[in-house]
N, C-alpha and C. Protein backbone atom coordinates (compact mmCIF):
# COMPACT_ATOMS: atom_id res chain seq x y z
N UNK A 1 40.54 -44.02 1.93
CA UNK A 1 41.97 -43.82 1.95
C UNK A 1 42.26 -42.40 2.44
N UNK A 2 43.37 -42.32 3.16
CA UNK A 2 43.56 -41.26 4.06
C UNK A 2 44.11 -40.67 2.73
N UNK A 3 44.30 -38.73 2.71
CA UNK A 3 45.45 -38.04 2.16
C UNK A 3 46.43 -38.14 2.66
N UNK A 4 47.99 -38.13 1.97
CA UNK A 4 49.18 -38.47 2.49
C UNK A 4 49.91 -36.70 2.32
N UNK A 5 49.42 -35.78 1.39
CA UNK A 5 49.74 -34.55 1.59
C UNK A 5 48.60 -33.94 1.23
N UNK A 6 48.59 -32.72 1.56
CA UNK A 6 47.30 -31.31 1.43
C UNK A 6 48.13 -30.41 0.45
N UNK A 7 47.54 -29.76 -0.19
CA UNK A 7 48.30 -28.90 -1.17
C UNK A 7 46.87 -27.83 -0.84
N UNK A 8 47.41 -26.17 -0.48
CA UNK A 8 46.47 -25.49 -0.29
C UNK A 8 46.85 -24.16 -1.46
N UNK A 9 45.83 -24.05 -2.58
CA UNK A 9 45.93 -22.82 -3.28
C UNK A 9 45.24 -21.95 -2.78
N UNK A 10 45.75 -20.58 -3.05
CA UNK A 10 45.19 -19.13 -2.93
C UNK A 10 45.00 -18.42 -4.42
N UNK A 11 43.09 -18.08 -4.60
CA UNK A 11 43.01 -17.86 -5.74
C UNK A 11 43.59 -16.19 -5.80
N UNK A 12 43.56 -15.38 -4.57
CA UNK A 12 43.70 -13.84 -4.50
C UNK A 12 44.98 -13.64 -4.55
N UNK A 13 45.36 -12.41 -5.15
CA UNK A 13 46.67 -12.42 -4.77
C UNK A 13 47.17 -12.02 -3.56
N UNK A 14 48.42 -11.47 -3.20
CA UNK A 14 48.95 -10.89 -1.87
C UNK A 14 48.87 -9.49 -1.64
N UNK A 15 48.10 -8.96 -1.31
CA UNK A 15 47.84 -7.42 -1.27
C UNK A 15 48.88 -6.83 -0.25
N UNK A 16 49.45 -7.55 0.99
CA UNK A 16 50.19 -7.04 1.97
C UNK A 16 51.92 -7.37 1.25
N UNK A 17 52.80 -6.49 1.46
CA UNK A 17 54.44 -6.59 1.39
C UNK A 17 54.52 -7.41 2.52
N UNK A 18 54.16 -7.09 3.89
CA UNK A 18 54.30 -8.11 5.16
C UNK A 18 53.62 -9.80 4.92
N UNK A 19 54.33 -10.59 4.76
CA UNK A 19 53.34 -11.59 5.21
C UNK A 19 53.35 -12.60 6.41
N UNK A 20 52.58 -13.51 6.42
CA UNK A 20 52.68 -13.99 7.76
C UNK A 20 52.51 -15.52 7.60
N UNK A 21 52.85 -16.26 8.50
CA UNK A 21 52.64 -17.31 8.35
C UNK A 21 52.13 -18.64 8.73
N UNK A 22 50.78 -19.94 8.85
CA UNK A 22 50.44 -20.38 9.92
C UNK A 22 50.09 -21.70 9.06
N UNK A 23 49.99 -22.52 10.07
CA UNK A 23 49.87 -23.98 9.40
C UNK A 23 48.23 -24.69 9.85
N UNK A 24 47.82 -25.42 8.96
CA UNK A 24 45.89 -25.59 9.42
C UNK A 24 46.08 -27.34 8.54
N UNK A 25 45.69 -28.04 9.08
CA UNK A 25 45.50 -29.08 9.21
C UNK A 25 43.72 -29.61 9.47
N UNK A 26 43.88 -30.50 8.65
CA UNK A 26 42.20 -31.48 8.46
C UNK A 26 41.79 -32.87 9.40
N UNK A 27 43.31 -32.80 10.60
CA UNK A 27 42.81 -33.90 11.60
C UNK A 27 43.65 -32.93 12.85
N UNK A 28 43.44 -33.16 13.76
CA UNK A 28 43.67 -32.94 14.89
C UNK A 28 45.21 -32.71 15.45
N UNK A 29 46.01 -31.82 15.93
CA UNK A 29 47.30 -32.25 16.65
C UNK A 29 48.32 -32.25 15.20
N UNK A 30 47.81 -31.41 14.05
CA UNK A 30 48.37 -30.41 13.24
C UNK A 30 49.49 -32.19 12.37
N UNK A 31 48.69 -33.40 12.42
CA UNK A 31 49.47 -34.09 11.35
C UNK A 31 49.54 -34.24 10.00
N UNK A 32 48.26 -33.96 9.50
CA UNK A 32 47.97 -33.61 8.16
C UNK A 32 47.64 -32.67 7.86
N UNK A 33 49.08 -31.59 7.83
CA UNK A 33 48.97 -30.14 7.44
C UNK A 33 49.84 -29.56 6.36
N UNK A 34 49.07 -28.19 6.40
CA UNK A 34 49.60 -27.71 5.33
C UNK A 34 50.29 -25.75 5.91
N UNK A 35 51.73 -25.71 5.79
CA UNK A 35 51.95 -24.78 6.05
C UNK A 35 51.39 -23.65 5.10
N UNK A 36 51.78 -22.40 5.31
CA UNK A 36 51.88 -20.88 4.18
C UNK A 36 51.77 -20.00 4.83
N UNK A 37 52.01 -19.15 3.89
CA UNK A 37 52.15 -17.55 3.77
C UNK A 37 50.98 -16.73 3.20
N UNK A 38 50.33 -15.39 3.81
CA UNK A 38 49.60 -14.62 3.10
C UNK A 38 49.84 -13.78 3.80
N UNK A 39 49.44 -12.57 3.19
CA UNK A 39 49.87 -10.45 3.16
C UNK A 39 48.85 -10.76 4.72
N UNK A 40 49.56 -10.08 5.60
CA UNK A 40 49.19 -9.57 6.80
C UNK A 40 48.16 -8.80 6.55
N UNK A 41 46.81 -9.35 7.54
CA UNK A 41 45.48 -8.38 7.57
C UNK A 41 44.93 -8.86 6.21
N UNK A 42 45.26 -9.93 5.34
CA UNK A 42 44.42 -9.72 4.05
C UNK A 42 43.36 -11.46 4.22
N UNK A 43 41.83 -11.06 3.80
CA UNK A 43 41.33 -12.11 4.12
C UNK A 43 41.94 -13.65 3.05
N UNK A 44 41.74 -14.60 2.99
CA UNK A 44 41.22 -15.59 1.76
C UNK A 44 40.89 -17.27 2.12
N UNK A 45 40.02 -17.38 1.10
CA UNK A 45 39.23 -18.48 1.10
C UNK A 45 40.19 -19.66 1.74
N UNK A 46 39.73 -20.75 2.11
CA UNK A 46 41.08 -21.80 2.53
C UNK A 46 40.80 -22.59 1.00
N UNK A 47 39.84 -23.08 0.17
CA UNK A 47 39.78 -23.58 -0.68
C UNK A 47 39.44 -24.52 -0.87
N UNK A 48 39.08 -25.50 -1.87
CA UNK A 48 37.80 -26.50 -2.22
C UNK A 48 38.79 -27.89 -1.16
N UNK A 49 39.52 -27.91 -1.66
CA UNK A 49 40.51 -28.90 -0.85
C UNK A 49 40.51 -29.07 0.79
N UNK A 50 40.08 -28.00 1.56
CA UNK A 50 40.19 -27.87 2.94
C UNK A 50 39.03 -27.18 3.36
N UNK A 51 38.08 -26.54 2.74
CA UNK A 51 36.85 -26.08 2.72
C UNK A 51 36.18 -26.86 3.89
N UNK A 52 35.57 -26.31 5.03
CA UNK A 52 34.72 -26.95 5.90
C UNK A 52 35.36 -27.72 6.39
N UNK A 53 36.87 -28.75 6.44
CA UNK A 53 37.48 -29.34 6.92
C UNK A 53 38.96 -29.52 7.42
N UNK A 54 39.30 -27.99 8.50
CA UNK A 54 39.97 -27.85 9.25
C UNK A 54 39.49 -28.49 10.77
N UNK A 55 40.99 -28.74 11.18
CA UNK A 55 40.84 -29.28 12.85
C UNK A 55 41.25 -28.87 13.94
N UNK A 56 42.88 -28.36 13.23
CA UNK A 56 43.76 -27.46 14.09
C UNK A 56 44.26 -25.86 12.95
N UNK A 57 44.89 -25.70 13.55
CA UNK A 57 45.54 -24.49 13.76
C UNK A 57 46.39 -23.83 14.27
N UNK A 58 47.53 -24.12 13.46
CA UNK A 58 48.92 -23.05 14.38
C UNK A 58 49.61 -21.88 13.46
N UNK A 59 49.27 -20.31 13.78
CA UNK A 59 50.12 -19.43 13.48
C UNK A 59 51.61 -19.48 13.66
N UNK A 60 52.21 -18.66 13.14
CA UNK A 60 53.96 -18.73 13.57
C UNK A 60 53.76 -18.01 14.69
N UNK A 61 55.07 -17.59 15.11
CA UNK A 61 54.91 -17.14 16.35
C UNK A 61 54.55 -15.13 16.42
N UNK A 62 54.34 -14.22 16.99
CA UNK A 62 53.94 -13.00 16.54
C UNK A 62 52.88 -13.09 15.65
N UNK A 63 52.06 -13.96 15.59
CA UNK A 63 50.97 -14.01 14.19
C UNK A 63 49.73 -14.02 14.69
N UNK A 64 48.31 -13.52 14.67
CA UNK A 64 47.19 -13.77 15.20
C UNK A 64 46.49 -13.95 13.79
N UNK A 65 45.22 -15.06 14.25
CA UNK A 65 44.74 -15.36 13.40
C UNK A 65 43.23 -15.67 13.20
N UNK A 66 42.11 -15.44 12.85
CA UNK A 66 40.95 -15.63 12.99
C UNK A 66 40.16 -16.30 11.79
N UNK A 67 39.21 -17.30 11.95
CA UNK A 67 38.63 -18.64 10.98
C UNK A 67 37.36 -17.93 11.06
N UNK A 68 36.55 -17.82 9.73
CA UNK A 68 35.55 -17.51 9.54
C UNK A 68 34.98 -19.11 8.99
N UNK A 69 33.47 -18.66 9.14
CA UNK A 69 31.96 -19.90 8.17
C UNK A 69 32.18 -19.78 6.62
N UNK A 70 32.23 -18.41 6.63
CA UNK A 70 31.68 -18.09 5.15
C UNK A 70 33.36 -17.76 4.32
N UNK A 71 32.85 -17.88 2.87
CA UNK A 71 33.93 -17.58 1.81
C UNK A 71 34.71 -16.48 2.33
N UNK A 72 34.44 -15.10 2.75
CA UNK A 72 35.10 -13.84 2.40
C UNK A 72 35.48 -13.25 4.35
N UNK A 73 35.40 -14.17 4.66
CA UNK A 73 35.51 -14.24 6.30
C UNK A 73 34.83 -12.66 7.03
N UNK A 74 33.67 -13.82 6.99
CA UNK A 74 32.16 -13.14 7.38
C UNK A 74 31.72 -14.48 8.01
N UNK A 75 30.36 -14.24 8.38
CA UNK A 75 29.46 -15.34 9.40
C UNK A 75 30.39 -15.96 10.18
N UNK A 76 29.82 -16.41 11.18
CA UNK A 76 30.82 -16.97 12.75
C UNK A 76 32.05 -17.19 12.27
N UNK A 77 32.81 -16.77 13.85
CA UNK A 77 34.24 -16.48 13.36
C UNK A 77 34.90 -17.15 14.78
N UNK A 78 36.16 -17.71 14.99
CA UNK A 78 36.82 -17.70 16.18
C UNK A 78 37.77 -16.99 15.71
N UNK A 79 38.35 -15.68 16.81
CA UNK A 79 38.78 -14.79 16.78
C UNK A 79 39.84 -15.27 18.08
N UNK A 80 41.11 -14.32 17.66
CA UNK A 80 42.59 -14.51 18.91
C UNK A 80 43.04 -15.35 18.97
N UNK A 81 43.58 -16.27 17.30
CA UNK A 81 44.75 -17.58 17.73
C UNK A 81 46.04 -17.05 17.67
N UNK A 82 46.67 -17.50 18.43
CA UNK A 82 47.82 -17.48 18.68
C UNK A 82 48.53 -18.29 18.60
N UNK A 83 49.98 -18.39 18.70
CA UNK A 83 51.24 -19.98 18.48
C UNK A 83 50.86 -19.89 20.07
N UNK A 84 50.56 -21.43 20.50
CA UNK A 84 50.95 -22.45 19.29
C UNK A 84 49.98 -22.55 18.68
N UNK A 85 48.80 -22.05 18.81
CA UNK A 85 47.57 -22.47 18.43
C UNK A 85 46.60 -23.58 18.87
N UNK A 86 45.62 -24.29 18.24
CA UNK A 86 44.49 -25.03 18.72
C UNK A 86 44.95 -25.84 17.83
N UNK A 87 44.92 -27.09 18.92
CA UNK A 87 45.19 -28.49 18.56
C UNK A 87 44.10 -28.77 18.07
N UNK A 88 42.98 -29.07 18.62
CA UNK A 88 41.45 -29.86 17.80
C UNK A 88 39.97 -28.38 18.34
N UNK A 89 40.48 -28.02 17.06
CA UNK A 89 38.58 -27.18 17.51
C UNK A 89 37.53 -27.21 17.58
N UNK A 90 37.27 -28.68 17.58
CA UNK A 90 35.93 -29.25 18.72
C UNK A 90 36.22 -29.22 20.00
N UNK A 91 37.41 -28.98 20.63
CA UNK A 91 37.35 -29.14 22.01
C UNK A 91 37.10 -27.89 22.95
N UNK A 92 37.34 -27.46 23.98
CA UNK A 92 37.37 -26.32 25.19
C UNK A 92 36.21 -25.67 25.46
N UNK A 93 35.31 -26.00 23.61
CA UNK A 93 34.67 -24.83 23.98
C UNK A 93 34.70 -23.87 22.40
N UNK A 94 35.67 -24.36 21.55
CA UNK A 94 36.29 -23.59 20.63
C UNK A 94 34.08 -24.15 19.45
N UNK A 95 33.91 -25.30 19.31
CA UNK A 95 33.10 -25.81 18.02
C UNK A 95 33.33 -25.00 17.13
N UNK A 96 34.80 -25.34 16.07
CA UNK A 96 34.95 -24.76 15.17
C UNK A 96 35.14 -26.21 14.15
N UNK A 97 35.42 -27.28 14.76
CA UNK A 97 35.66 -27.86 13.87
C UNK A 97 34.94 -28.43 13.03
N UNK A 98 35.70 -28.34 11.38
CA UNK A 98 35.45 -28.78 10.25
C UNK A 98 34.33 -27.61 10.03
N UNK A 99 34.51 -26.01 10.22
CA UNK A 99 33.36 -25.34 10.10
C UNK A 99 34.41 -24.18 8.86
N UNK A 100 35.37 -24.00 8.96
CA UNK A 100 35.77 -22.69 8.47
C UNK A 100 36.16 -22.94 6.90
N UNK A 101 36.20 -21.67 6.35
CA UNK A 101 36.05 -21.80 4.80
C UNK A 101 37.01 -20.23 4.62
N UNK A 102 37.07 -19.52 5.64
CA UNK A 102 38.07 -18.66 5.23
C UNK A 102 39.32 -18.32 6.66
N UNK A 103 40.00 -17.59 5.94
CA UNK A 103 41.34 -16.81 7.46
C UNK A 103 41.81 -15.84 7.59
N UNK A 104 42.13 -14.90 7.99
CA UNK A 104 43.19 -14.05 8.25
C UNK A 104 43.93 -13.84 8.95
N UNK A 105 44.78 -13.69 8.75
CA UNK A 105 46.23 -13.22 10.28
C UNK A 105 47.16 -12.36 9.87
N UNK A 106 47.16 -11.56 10.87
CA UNK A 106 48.03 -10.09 11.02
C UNK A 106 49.44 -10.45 11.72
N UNK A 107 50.35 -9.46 11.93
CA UNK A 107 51.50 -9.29 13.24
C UNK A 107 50.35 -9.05 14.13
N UNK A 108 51.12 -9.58 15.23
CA UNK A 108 50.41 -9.11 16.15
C UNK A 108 50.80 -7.54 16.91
């Protein structure tokens, strides 16, 4: 049975006053997603719920954003998303998908 919504917690708090905002989804072409907010420049986990199983990826607009392997966004990383972002990151060239476990995104 498919999920019909994603609910994504953040165990850290918000260290940045700025925050930013981008939406990450667990199938392709951003349909089963989950928007939010976190402090500009601050790393955090995506969480047990979405852990290893992102597909896409869209920042707001002015937002850059980079997907790490590991918990504390360390080990392989795709670095420079931008709006609209990556529809499926198995494709171009990206093999990110279903790999990332953490994020960050700044203003750009």
């Amino acid at each position: 049975m498919k999920p019909t919504a994603l609910v994504l917690i953040f165990a850290s708090a918000m260290a940045s006053a700025t925050k930013v905002g981008v939406t990450i989804s667990i199938d392709k072409d951003h349909s089963l997603s989950s928007s939010f907010e976190q402090g500009s420049g601050t790393c955090h986990g995506i969480g047990p719920v979405l852990d290893k199983r992102i597909s896409s990826i869209a920042p707001d607009e002015g937002v850059v954003c980079a997907i790490f392997e590991g918990q504390h966004c360390n080990g392989d990383s795709l670095h420079g998303i931008y709006a609209p972002g990556i529809s499926d990151l198995g494709k171009y060239g990206y093999d990110f998908d279903n790999k990332a476990s953490s994020i960050i995104c700044s203003v750009e």
